[in-house]
Protein backbone atom coordinates (compact mmCIF):
# COMPACT_ATOMS: atom_id res chain seq x y z
CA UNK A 1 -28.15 19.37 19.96
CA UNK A 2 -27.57 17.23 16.77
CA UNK A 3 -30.69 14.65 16.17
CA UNK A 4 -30.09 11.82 13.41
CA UNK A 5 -32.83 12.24 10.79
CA UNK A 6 -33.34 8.26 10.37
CA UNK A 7 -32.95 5.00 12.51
CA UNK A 8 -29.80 3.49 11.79
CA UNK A 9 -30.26 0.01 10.92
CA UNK A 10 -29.47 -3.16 13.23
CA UNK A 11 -26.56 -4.10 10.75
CA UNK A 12 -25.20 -0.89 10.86
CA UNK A 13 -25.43 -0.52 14.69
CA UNK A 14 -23.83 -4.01 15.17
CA UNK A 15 -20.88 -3.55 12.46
CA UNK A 16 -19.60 -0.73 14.46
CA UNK A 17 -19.65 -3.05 17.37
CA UNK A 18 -18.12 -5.91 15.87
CA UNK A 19 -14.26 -7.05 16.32
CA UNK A 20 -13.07 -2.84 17.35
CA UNK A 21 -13.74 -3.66 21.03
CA UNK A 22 -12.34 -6.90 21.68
CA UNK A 23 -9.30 -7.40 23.71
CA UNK A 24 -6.72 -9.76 21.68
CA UNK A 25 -4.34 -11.96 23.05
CA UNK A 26 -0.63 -11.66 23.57
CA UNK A 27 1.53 -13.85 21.10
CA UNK A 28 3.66 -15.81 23.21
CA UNK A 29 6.79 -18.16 21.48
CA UNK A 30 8.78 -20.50 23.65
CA UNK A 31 12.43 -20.05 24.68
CA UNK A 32 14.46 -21.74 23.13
CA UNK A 33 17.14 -21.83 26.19
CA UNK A 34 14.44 -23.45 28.62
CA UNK A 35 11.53 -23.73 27.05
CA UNK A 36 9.19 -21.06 29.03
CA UNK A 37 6.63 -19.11 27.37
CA UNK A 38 7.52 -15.26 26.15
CA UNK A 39 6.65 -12.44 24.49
CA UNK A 40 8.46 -12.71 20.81
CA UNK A 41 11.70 -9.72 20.75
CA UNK A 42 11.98 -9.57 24.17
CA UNK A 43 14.52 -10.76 27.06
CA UNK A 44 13.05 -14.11 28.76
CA UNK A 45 11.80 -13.53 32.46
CA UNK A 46 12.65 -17.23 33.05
CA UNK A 47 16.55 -17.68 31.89
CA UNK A 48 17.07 -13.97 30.66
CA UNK A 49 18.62 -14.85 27.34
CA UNK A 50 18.08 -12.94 24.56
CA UNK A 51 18.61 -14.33 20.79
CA UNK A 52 20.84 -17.56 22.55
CA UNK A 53 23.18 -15.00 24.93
CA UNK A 54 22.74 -14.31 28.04
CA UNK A 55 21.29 -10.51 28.71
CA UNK A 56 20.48 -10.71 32.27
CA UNK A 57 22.24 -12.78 34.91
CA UNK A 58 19.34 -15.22 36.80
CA UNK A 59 20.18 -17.50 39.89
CA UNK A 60 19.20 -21.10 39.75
């Protein structure tokens, strides 16, 4: 088995650990039909318009 020669350093150790793990959060834009949050590109669960037409018929 492979054994490292030196001690890596504290900086090094935490610099691989830094930002790479972290779970980001989803953009999210407002409709402009009804004003729900969405995710930007992408068909609104609320009114189901899509770029001011509507893509997908919803029931009051």
């Amino acid at each position: 088995m492979a054994v490292p020669k030196r001690k890596h350093s504290k900086a090094r150790r935490d610099k691989r650990r830094s930002n790479v793990w972290k779970i980001k959060v989803p953009t999210l834009m407002k409709c402009p039909q009804c004003g729900e949050f969405k995710l930007p590109h992408r068909i609104c669960k609320a009114c189901g318009y899509y770029k001011g037409r509507e893509v997908v018929k919803k029931e009051a």
